[in-house]
N, C-alpha and C. Protein backbone atom coordinates (compact mmCIF):
# COMPACT_ATOMS: atom_id res chain seq x y z
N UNK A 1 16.49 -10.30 10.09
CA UNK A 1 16.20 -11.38 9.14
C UNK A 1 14.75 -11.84 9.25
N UNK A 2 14.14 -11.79 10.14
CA UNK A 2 13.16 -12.79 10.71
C UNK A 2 12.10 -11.58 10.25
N UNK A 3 12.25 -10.46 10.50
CA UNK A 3 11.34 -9.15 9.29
C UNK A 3 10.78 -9.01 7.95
N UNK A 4 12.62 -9.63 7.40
CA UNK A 4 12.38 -9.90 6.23
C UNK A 4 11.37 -11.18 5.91
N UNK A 5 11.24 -11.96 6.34
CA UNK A 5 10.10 -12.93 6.30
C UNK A 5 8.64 -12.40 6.38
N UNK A 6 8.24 -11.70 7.34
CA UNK A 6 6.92 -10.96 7.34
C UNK A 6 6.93 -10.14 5.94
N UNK A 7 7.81 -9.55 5.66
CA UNK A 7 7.84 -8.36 4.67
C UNK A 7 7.78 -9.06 2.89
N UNK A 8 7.61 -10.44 3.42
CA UNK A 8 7.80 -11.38 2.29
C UNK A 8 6.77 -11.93 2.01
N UNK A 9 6.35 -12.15 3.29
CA UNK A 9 4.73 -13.32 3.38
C UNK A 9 3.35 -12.17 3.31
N UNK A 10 3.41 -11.00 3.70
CA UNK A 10 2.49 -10.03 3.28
C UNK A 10 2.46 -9.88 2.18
N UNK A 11 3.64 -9.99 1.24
CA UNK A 11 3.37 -9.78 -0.33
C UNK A 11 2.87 -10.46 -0.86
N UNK A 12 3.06 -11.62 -0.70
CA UNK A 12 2.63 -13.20 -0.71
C UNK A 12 1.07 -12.82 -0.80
N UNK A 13 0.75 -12.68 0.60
CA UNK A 13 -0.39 -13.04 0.65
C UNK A 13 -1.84 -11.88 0.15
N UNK A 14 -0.78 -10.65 0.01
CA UNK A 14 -1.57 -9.53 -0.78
C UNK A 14 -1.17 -9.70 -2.12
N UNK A 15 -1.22 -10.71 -3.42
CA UNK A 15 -0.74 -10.89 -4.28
C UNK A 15 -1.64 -12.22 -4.23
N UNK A 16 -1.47 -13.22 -3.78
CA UNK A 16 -2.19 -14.35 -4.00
C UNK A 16 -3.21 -14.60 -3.07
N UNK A 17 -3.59 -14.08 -2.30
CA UNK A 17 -4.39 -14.37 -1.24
C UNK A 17 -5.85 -13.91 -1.39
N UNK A 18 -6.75 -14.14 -0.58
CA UNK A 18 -8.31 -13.93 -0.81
C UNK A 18 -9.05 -13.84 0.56
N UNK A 19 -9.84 -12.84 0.49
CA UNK A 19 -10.63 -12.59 1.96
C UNK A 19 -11.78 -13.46 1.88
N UNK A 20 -11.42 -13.95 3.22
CA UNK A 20 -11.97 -14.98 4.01
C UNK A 20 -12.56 -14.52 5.08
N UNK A 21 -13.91 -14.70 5.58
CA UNK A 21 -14.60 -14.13 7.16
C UNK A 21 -14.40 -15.42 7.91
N UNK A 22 -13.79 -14.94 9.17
CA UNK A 22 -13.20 -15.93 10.12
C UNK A 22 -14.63 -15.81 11.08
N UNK A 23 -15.74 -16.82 11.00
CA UNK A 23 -17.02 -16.87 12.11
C UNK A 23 -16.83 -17.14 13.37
N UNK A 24 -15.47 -17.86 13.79
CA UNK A 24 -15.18 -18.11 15.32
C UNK A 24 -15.00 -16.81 16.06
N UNK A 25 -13.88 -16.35 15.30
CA UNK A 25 -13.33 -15.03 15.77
C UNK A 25 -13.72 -13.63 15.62
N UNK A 26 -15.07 -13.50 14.56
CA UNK A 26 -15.54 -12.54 14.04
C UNK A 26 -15.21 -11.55 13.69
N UNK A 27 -14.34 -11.69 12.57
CA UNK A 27 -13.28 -11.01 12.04
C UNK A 27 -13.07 -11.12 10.24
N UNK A 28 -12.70 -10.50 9.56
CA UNK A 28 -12.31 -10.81 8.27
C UNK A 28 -10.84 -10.85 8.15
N UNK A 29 -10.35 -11.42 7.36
CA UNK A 29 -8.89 -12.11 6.61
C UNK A 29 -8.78 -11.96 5.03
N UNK A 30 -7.39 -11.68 4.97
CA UNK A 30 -6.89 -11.92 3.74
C UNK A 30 -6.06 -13.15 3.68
N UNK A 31 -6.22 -13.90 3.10
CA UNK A 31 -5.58 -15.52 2.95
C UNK A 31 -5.10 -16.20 2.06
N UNK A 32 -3.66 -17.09 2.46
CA UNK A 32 -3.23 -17.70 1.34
C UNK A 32 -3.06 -19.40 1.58
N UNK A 33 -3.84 -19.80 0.95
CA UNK A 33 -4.37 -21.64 1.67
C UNK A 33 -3.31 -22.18 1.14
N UNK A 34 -2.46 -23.11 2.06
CA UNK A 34 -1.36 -23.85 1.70
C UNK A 34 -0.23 -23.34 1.24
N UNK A 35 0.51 -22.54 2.40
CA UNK A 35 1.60 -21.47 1.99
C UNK A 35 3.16 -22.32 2.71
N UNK A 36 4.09 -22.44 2.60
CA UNK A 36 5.37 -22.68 3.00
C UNK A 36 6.37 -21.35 3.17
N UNK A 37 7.10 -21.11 4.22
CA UNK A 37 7.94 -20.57 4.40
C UNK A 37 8.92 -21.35 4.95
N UNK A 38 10.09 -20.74 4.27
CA UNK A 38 11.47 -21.30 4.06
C UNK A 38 12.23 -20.29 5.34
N UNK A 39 13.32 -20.73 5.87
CA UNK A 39 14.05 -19.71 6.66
C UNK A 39 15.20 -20.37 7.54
N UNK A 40 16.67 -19.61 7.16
CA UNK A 40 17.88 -20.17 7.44
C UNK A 40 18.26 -19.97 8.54
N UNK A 41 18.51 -20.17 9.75
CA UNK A 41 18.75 -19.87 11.17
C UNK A 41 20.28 -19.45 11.33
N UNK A 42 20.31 -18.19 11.67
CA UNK A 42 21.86 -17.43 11.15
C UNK A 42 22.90 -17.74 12.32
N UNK A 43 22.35 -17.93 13.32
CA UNK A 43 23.37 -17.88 14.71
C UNK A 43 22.16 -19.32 15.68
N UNK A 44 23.12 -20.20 15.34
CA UNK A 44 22.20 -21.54 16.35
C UNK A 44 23.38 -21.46 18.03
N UNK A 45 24.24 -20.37 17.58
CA UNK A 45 24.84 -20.28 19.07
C UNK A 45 24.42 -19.62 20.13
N UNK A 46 23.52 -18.53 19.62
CA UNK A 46 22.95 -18.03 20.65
C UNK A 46 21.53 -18.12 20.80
N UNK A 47 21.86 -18.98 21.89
CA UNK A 47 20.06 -19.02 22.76
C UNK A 47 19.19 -18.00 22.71
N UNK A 48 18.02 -17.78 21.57
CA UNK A 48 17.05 -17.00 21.20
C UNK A 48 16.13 -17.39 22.91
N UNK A 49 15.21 -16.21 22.92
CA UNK A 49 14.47 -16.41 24.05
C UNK A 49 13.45 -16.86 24.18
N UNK A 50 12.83 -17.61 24.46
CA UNK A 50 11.40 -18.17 24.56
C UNK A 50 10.46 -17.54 25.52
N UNK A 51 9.22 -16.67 24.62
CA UNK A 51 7.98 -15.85 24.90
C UNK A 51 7.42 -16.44 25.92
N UNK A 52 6.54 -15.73 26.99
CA UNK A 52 6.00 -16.45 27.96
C UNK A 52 5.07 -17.24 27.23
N UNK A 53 4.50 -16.65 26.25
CA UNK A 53 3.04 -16.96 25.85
C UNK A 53 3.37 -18.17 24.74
N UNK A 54 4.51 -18.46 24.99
CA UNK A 54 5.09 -20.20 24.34
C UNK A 54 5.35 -21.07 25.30
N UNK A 55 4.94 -20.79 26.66
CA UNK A 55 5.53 -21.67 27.73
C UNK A 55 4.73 -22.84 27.51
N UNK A 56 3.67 -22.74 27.48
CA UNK A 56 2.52 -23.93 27.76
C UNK A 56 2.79 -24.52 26.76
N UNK A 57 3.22 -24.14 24.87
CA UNK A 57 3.24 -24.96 24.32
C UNK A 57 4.93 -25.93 25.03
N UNK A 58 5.52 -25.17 24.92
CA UNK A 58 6.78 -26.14 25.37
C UNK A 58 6.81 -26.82 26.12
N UNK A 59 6.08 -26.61 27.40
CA UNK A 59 5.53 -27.46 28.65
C UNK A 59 4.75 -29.33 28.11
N UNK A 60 4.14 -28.62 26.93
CA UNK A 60 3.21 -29.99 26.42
C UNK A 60 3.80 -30.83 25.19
N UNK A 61 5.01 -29.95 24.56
CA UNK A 61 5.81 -30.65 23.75
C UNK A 61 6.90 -31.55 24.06
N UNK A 62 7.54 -31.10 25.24
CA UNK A 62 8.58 -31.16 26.07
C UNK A 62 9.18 -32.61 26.15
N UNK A 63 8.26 -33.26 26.75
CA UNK A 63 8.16 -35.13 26.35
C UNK A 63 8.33 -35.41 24.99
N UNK A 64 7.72 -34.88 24.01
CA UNK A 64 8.19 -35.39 22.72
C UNK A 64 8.97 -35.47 21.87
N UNK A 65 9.96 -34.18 22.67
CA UNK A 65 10.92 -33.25 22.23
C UNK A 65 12.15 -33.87 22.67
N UNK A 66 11.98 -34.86 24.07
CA UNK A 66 13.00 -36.04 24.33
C UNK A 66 12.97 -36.76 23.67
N UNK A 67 12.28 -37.35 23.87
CA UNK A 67 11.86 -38.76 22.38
C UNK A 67 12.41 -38.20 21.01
N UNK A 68 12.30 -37.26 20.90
CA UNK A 68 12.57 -36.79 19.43
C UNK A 68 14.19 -36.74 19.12
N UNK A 69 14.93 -36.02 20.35
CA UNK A 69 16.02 -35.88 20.34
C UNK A 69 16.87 -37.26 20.99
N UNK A 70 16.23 -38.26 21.75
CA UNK A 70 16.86 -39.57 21.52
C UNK A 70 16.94 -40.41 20.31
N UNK A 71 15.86 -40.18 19.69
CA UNK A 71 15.76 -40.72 18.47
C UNK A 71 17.06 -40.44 17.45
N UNK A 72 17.58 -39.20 17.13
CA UNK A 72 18.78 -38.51 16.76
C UNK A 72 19.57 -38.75 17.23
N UNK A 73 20.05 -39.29 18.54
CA UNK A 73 20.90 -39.42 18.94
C UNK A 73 21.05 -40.97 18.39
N UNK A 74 20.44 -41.69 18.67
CA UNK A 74 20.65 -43.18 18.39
C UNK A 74 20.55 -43.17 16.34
N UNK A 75 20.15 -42.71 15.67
CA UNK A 75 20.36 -42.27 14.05
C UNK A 75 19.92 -40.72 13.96
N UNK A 76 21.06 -40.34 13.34
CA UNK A 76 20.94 -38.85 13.08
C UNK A 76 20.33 -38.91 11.73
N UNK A 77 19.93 -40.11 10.77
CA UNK A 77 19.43 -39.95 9.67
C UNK A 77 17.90 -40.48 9.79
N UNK A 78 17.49 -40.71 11.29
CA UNK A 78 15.76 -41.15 11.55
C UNK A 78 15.29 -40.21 10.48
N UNK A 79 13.70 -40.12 10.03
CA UNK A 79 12.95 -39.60 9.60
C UNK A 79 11.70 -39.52 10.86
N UNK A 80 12.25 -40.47 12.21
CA UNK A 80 11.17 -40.29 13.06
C UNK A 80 11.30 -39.77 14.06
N UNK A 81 11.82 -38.47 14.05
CA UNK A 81 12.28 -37.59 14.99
C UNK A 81 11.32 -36.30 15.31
N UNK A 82 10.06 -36.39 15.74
CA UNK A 82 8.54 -35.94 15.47
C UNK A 82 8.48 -35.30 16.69
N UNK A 83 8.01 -33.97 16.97
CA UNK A 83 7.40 -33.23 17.97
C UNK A 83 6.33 -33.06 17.88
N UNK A 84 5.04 -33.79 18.75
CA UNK A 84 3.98 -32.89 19.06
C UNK A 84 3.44 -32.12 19.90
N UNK A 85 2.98 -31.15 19.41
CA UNK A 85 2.50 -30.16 20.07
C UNK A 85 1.71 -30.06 21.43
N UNK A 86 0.53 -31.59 20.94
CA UNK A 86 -0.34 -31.61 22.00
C UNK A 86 -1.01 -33.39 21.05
N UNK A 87 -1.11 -34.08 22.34
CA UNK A 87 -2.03 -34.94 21.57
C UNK A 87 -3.21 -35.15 21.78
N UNK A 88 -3.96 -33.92 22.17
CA UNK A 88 -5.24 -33.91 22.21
C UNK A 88 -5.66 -32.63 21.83
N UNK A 89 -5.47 -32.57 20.38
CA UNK A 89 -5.72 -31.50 19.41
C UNK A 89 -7.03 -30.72 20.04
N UNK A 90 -8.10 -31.55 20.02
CA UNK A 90 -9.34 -31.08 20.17
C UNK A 90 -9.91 -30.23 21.37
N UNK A 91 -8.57 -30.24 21.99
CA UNK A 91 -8.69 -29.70 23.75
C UNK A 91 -8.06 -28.43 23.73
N UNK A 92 -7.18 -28.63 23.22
CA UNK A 92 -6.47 -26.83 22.80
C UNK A 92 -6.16 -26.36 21.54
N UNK A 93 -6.40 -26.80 20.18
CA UNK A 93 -6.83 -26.33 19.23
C UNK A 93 -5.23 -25.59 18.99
N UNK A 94 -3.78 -25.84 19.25
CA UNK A 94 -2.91 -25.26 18.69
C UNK A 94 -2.47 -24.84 17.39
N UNK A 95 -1.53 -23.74 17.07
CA UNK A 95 -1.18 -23.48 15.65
C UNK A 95 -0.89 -24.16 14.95
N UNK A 96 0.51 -24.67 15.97
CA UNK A 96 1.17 -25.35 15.10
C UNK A 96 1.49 -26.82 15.92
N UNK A 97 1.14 -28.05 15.07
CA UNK A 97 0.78 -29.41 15.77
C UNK A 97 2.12 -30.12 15.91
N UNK A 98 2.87 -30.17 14.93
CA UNK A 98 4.00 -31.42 14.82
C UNK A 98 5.02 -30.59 14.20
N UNK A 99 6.16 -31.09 14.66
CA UNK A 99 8.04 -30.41 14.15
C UNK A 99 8.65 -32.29 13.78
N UNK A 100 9.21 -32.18 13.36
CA UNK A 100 10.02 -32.65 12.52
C UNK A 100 11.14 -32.32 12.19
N UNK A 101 12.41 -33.31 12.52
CA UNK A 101 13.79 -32.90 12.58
C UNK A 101 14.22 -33.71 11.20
N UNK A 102 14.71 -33.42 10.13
CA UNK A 102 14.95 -34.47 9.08
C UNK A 102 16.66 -33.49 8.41
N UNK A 103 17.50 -34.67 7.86
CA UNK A 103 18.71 -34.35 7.49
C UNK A 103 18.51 -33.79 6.41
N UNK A 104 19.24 -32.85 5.76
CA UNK A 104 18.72 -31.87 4.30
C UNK A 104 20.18 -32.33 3.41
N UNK A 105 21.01 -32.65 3.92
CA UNK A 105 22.46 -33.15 3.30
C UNK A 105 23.68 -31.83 3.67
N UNK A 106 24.79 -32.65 3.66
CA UNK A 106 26.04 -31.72 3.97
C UNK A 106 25.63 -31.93 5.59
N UNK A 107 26.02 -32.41 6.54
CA UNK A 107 25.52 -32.47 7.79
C UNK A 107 24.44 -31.14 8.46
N UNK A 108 23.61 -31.00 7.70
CA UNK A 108 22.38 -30.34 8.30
C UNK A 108 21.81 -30.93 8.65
N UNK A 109 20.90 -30.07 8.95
CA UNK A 109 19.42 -30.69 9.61
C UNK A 109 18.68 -29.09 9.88
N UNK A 110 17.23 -29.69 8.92
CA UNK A 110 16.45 -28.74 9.25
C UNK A 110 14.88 -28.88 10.07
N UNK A 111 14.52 -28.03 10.57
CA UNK A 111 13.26 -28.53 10.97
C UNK A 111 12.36 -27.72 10.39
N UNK A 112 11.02 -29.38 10.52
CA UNK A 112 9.89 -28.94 9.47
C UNK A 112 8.67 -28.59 10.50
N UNK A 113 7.94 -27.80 10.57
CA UNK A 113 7.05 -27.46 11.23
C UNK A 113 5.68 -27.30 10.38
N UNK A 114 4.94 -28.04 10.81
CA UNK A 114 3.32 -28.18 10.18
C UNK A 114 2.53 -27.50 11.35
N UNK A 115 1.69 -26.22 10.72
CA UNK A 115 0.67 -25.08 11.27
C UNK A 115 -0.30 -25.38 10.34
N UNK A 116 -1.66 -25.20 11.20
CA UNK A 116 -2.87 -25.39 10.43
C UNK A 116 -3.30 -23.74 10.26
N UNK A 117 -2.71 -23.29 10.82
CA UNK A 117 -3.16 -21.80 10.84
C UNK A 117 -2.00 -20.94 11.54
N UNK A 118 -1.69 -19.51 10.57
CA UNK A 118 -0.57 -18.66 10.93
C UNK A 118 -1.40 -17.14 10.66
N UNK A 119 -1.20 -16.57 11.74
CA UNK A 119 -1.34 -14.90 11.79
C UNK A 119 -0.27 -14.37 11.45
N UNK A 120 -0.04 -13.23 10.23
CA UNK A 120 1.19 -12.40 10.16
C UNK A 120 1.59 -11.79 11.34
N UNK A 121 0.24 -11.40 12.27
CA UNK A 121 1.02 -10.47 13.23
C UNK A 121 2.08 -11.16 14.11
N UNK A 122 1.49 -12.84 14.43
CA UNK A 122 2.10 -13.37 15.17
C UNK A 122 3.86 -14.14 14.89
N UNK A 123 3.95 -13.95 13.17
CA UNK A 123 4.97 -14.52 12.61
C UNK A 123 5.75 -14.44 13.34
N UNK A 124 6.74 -13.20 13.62
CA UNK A 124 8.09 -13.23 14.02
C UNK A 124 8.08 -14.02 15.31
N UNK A 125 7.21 -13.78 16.22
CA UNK A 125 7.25 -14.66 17.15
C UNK A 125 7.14 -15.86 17.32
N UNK A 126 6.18 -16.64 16.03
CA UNK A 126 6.13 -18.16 15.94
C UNK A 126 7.70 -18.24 15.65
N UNK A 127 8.16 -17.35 14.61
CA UNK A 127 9.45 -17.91 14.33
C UNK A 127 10.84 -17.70 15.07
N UNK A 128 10.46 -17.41 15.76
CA UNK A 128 11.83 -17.04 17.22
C UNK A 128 11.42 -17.98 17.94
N UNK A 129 10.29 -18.81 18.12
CA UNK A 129 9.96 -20.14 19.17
C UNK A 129 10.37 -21.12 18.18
N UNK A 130 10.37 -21.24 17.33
CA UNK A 130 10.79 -22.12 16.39
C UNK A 130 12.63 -22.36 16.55
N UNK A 131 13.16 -21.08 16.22
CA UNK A 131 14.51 -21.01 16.88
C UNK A 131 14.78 -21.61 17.92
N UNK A 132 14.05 -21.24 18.74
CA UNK A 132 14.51 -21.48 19.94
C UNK A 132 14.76 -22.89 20.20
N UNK A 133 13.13 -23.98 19.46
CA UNK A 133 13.20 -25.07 19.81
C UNK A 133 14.88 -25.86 19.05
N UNK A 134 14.79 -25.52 17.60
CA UNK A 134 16.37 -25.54 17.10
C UNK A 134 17.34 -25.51 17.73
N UNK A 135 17.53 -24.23 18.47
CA UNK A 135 18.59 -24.29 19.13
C UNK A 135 18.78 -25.68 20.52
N UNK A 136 17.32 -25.94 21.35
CA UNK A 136 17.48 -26.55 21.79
C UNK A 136 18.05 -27.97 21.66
N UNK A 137 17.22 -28.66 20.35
CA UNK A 137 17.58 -29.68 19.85
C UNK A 137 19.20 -29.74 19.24
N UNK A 138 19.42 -28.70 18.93
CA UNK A 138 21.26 -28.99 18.35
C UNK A 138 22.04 -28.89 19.87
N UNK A 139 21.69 -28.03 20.38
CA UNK A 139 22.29 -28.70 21.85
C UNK A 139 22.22 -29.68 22.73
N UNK A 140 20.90 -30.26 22.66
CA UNK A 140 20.56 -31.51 23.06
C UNK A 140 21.54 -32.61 22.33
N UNK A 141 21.60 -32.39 21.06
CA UNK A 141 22.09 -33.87 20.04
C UNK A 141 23.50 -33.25 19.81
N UNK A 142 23.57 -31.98 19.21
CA UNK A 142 25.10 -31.80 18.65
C UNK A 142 24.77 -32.04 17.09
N UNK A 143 23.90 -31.84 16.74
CA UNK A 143 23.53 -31.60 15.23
C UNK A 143 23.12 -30.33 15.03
N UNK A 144 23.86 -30.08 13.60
CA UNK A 144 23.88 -28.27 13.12
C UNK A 144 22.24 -28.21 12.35
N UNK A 145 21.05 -27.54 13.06
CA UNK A 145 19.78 -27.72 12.55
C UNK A 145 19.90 -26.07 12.25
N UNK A 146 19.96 -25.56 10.86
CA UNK A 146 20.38 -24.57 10.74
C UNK A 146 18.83 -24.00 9.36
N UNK A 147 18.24 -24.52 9.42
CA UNK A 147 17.03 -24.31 8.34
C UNK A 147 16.18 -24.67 8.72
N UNK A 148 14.85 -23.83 8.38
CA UNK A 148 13.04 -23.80 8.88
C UNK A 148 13.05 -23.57 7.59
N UNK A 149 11.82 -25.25 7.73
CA UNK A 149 10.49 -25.16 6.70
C UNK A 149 8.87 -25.22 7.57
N UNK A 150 7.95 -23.59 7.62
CA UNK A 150 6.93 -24.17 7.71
C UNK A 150 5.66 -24.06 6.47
N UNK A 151 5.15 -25.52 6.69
CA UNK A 151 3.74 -25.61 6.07
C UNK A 151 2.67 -25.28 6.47
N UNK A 152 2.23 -24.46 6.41
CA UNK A 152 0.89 -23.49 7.07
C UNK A 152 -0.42 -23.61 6.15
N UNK A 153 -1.18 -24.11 6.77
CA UNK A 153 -2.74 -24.23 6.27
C UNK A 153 -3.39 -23.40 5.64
N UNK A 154 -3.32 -22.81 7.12
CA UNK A 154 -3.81 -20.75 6.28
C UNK A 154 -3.25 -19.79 6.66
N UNK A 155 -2.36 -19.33 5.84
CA UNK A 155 -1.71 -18.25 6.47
C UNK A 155 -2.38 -16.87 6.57
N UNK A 156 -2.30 -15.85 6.85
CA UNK A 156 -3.44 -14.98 6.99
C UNK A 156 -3.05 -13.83 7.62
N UNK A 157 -3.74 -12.38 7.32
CA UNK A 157 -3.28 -11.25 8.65
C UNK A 157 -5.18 -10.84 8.48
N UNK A 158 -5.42 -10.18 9.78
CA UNK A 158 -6.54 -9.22 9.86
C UNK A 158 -6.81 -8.09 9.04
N UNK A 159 -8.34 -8.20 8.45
CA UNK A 159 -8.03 -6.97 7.63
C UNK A 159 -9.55 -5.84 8.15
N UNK A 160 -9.70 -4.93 8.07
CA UNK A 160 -10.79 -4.42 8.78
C UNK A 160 -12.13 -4.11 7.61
N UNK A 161 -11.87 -4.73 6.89
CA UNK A 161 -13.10 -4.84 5.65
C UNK A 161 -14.22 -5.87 6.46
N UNK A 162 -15.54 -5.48 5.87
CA UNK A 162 -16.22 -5.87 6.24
C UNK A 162 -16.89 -5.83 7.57
């Protein structure tokens, strides 16, 4: 499933997208500014695995991610049920900053994830940490969080032009 998403957002972004030279990284891009991906989480029973190279973010979310999930617990209909990433953006420069747990109706709950920046290569893996955090939070609370929305800044893959 989580394939089919890459195999979706490359079309996407080779269809609407525009090369961009990335000067930090010294690299060129094909890009699609202000992209959303949608995505239904098929099995919240089984504990997806969390990448090493997601530890640190979870390590620094982790606190917020209580707060977030007490918040749900005390109203499952909060709107202030907020994960951040890091609150000192400027120190580690993460993908993706803030999650968001909000009710979608029919006892769901989906989470919203805001990225200022997404690599195709890295998709499937942002989106299996994304799971993962899901799964955590419905086990934490006992709410069915069964849908991902993310809003991505720039979504983007490497292209060797230029």
């Amino acid at each position: 499933m989580i394939n089919s998403i890459t195999t979706r957002v490359m079309g996407d972004i080779n269809e609407k997208g525009v090369p961009i030279h990335d000067t930090r990284l010294k690299r060129e891009t094909h890009s699609v500014i202000g992209y959303t991906i949608k995505h239904h989480y098929l099995d919240p029973i089984k504990k997806p695995k969390i990448l090493e190279k997601y530890l640190a973010d979870w390590k620094r979310m982790y606190r917020t991610y209580k707060l977030a999930c007490a918040e749900l617990v005390l109203d499952p209909h909060s709107r202030r049920a907020v994960i951040f990433n890091s609150t000192d953006y400027y120190r580690t420069f993460q993908c993706f900053l803030t999650m968001q747990v909000l009710e979608s109706g029919n006892n769901e709950y989906e989470l919203i994830v805001h990225q200022r920046s997404s690599d195709l290569a890295k998709l499937e893996d942002d989106v299996t940490f994304f799971e993962y955090v899901m799964y955590k939070i419905s086990q934490q609370t006992k709410l069915n969080l069964s849908k991902l929305t993310i809003f991505v800044g720039s979504q983007h893959y490497e292209t060797n032009e230029g």
